[in-house]
Protein backbone atom coordinates (compact mmCIF):
# COMPACT_ATOMS: atom_id res chain seq x y z
CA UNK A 1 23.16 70.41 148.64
CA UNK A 2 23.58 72.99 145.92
CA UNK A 3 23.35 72.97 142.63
CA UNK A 4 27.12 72.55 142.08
CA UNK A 5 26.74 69.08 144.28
CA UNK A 6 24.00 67.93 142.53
CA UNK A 7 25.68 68.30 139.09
CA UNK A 8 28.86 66.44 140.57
CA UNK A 9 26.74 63.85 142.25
CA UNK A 10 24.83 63.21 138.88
CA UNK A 11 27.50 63.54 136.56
CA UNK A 12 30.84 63.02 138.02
CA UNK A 13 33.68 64.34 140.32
CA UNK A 14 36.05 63.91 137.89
CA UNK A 15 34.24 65.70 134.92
CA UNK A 16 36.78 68.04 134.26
CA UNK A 17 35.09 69.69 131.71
CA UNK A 18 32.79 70.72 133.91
CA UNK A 19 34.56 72.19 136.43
CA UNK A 20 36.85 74.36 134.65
CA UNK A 21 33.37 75.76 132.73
CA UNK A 22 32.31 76.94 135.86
CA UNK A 23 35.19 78.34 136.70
CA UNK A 24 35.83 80.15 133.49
CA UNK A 25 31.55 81.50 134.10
CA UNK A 26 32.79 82.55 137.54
CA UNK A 27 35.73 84.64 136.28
CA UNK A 28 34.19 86.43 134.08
CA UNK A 29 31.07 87.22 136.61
CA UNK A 30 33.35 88.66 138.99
CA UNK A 31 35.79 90.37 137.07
CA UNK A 32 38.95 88.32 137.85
CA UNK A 33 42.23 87.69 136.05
CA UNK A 34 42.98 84.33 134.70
CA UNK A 35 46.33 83.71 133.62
CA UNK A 36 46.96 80.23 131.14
CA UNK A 37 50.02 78.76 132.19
CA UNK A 38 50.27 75.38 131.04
CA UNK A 39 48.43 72.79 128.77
CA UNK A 40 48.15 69.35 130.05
CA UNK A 41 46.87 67.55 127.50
CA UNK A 42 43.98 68.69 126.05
CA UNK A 43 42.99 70.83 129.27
CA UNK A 44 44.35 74.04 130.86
CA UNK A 45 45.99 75.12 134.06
CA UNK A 46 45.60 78.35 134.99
CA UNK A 47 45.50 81.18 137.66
CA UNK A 48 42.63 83.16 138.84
CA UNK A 49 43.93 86.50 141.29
CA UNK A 50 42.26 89.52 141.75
CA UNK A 51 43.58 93.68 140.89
CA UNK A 52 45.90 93.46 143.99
CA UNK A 53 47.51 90.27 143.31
CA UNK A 54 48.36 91.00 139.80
CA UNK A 55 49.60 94.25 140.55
CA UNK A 56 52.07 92.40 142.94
CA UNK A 57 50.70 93.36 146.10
CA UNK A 58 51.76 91.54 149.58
CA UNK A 59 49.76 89.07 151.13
CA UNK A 60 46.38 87.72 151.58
CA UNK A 61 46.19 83.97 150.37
CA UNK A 62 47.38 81.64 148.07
CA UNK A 63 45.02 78.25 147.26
CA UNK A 64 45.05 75.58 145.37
CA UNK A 65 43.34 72.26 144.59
CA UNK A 66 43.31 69.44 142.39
CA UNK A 67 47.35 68.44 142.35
CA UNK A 68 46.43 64.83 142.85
CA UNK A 69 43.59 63.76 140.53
CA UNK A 70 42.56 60.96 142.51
CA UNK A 71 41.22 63.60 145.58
CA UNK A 72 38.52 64.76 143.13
CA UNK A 73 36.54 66.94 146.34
CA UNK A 74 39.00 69.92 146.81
CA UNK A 75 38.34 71.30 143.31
CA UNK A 76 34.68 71.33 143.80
CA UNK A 77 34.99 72.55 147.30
CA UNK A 78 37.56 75.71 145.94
CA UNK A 79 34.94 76.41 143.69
CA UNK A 80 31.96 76.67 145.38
CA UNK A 81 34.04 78.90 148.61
CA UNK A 82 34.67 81.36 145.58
CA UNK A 83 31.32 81.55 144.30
CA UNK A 84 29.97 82.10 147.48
CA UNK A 85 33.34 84.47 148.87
CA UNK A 86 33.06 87.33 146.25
CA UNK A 87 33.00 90.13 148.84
CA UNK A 88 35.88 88.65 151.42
CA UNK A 89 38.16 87.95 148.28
CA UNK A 90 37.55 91.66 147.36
CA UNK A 91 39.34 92.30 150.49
CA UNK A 92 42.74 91.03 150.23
CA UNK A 93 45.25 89.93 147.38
CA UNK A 94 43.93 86.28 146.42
CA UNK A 95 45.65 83.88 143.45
CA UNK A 96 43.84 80.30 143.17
CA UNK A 97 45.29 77.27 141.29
CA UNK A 98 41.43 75.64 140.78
CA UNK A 99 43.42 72.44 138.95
CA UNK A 100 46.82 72.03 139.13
CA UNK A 101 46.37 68.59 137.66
CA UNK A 102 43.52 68.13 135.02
CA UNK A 103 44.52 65.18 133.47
CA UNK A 104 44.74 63.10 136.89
CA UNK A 105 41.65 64.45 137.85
CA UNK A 106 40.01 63.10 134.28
CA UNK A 107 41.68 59.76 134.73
CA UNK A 108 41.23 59.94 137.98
CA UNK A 109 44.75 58.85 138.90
CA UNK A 110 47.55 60.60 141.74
CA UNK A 111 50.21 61.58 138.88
CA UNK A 112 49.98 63.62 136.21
CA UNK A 113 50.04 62.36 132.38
CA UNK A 114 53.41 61.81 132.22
CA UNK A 115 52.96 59.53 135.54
CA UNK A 116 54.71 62.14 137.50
CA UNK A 117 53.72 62.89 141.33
CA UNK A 118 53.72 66.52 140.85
CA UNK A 119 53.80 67.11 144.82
CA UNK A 120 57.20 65.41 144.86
CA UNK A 121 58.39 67.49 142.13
CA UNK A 122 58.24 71.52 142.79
CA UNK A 123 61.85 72.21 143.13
CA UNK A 124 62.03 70.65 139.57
CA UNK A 125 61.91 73.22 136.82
CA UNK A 126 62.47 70.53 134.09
CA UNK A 127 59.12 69.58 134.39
CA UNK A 128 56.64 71.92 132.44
CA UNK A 129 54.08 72.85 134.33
CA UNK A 130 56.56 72.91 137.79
CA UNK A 131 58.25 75.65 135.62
CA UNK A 132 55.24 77.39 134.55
CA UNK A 133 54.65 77.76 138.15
CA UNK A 134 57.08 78.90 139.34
CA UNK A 135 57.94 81.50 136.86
CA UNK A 136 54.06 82.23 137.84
CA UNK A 137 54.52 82.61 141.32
CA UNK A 138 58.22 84.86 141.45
CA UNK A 139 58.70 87.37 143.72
CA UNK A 140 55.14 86.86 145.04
CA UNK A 141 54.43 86.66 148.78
CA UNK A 142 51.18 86.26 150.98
CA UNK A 143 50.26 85.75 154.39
CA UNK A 144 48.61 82.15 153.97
CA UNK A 145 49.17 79.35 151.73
CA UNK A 146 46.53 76.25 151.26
CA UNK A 147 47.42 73.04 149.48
CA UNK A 148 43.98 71.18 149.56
CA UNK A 149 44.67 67.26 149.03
CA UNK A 150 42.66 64.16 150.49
CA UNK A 151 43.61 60.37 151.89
CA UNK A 152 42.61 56.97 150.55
CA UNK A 153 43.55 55.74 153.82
CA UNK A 154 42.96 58.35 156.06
CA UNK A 155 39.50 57.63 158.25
CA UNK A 156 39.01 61.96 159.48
CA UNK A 157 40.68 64.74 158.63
CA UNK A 158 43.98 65.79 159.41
CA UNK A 159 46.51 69.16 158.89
CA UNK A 160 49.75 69.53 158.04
CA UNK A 161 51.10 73.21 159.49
CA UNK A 162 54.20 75.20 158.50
CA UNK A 163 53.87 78.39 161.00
CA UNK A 164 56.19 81.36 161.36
CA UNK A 165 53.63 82.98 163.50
CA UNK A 166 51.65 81.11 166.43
CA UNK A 167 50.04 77.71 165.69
CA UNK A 168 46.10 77.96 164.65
CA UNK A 169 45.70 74.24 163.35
CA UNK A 170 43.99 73.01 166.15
CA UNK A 171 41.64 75.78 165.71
CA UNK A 172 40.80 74.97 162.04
CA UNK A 173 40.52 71.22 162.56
CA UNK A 174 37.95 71.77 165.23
CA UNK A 175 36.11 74.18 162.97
CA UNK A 176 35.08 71.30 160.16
CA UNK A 177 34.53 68.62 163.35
CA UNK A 178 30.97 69.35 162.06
CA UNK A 179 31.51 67.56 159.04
CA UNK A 180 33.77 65.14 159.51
CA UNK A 181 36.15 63.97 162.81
CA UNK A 182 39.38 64.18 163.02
CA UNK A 183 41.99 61.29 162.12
CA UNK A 184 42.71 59.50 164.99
CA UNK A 185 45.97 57.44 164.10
CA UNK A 186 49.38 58.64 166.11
CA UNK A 187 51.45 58.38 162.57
CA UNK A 188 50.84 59.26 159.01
CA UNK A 189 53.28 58.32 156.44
CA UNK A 190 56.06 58.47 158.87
CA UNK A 191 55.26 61.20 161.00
CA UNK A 192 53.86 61.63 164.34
CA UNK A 193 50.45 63.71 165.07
CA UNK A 194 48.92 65.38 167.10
CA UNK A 195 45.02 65.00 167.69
CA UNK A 196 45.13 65.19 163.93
CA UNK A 197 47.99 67.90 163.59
CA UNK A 198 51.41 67.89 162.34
CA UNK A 199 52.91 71.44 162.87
CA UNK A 200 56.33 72.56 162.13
CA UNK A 201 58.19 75.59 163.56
CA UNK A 202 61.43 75.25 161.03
CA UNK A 203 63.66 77.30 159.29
CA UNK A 204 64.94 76.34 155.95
CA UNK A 205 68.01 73.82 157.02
CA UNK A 206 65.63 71.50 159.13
CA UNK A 207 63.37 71.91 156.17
CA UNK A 208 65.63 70.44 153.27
CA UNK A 209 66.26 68.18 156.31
CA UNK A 210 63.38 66.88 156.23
CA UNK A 211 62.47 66.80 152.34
CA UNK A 212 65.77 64.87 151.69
CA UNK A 213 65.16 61.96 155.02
CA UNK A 214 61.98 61.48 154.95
CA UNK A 215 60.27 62.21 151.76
CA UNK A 216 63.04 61.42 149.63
CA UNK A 217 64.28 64.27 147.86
CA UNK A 218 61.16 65.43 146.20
CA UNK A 219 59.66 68.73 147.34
CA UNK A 220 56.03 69.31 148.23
CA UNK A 221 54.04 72.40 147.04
CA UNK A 222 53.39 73.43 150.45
CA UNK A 223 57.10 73.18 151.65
CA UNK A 224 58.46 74.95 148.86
CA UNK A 225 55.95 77.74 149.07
CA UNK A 226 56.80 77.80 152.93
CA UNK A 227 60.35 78.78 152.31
CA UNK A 228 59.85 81.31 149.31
CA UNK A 229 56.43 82.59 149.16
CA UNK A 230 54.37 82.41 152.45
CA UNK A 231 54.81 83.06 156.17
CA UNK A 232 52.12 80.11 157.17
CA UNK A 233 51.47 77.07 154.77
CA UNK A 234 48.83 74.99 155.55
CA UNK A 235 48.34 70.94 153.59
CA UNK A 236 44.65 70.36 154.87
CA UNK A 237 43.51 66.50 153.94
CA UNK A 238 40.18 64.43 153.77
CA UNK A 239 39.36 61.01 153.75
CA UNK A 240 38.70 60.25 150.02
CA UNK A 241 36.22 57.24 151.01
CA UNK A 242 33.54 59.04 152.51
CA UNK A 243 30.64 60.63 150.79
CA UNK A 244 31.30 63.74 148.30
CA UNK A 245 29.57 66.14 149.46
CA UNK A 246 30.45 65.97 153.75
CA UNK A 247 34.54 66.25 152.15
CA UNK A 248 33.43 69.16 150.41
CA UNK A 249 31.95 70.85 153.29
CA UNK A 250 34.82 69.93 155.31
CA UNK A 251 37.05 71.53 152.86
CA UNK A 252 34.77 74.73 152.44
CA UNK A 253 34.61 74.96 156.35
CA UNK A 254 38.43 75.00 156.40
CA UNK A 255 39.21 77.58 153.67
CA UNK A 256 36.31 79.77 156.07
CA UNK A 257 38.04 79.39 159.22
CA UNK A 258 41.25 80.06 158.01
CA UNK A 259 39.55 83.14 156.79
CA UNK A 260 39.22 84.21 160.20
CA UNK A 261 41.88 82.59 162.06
CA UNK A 262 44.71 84.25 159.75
CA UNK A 263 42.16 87.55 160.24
CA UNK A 264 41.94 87.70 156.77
CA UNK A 265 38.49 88.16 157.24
């Protein structure tokens, strides 16, 4: 277990406070940019990209964690695969979102503190911090985007996949096997899987299809950075209930295999 694990496991996964210390130690060992975007309360959001990213550069990855504050592991896991990645995310244009929703991850409740599910919401620039983002993210474009999220009711981990090029999310769901299975349900919220995998070959009509049948109008992160932003989105998820620190491996493992598998790496 390392030492960021222990802390968590002694103090809490939804210290927020702590996290975003280590984050702001990390930035300034390594040299990266952070960017403030947004306050949410009395905590920050911001953006942490390297030289090539700032300077507008095309492609590499896009990540980002903590959206839903009751799936307290992907923060933790995004920050210990950057400690540990200096050297691979010296390679490539990177821009990380470490919290994208502070106060849920304090309370630790799915909306934000205006009780707003901000992964139903990214089309909407009325909302503050949507706005922030996007203004953020214009004319910005990478090879890979990762939304990292995790499932009350989920029992092993499954993938949503938004590919332009050839699929690779059977690939990354076998990598983390070693930490945790894969869900074995047919259907999640709706949709049919396979083996764990939902992956869609769309273009943008069957995608505001989709958005407006089955979820309802409101726009996911991943969806929206799909169709403006990214050539392959990835929505990796982990079963809240089990222990801490096996979801944060699992979500670690993933973030290293896609690494590879979008030969980032």
């Amino acid at each position: 277990m390392s030492a960021v694990e222990r802390n968590v496991e002694r103090r809490s996964g939804h210290d927020v406070g702590f996290l975003l210390d280590h984050w702001e130690e990390l930035i300034a060992k390594r040299g990266w940019k952070k960017t403030l975007i947004h306050n949410a309360g009395d905590w920050p959001v911001f953006a942490v990209e390297n030289g090539p990213a700032e300077a507008g550069e095309v492609g590499g990855i896009y990540v980002s964690a903590g959206v839903h504050g009751d799936e307290c592991a992907p923060p933790w896991a995004l920050l210990e695969w950057a400690e540990s990645h200096a050297k691979e995310l010296g390679q490539f244009p990177f821009l990380i979102f470490p919290c994208l929703n502070p106060q849920g991850i304090a309370e630790n409740t799915r909306v934000d503190g205006g009780g707003i599910d901000l992964n139903r919401n990214f089309q909407n620039a009325e909302i503050p911090i949507i706005a922030a983002w996007q203004n953020f993210l214009a004319k910005r474009k990478f090879r890979v985007a990762v939304n990292l999220h995790e499932d009350y009711d989920a029992t092993g981990t499954y993938l949503y996949e938004l590919a332009r090029s050839h699929s690779i999310g059977h690939r990354l769901l076998s990598a983390c096997e070693k930490w945790i299975a894969r869900e074995t349900v047919a259907e999640v919220d709706g949709s049919e899987f396979d083996n764990g995998l939902l992956c869609r070959e769309v273009d943008e009509n069957v995608l505001r299809q989709v958005v407006e049948e089955d979820l309802e109008g409101g726009w996911p992160e991943a969806i929206w950075l799909y169709l403006d932003h990214t050539e392959d989105s990835f929505t990796f998820e982990t079963p809240s209930e089990l222990e801490l620190s096996r979801r944060i491996a699992a979500h670690r493992e993933f973030l290293d295999e896609i690494l590879i598998a979008s030969s980032l790496r």
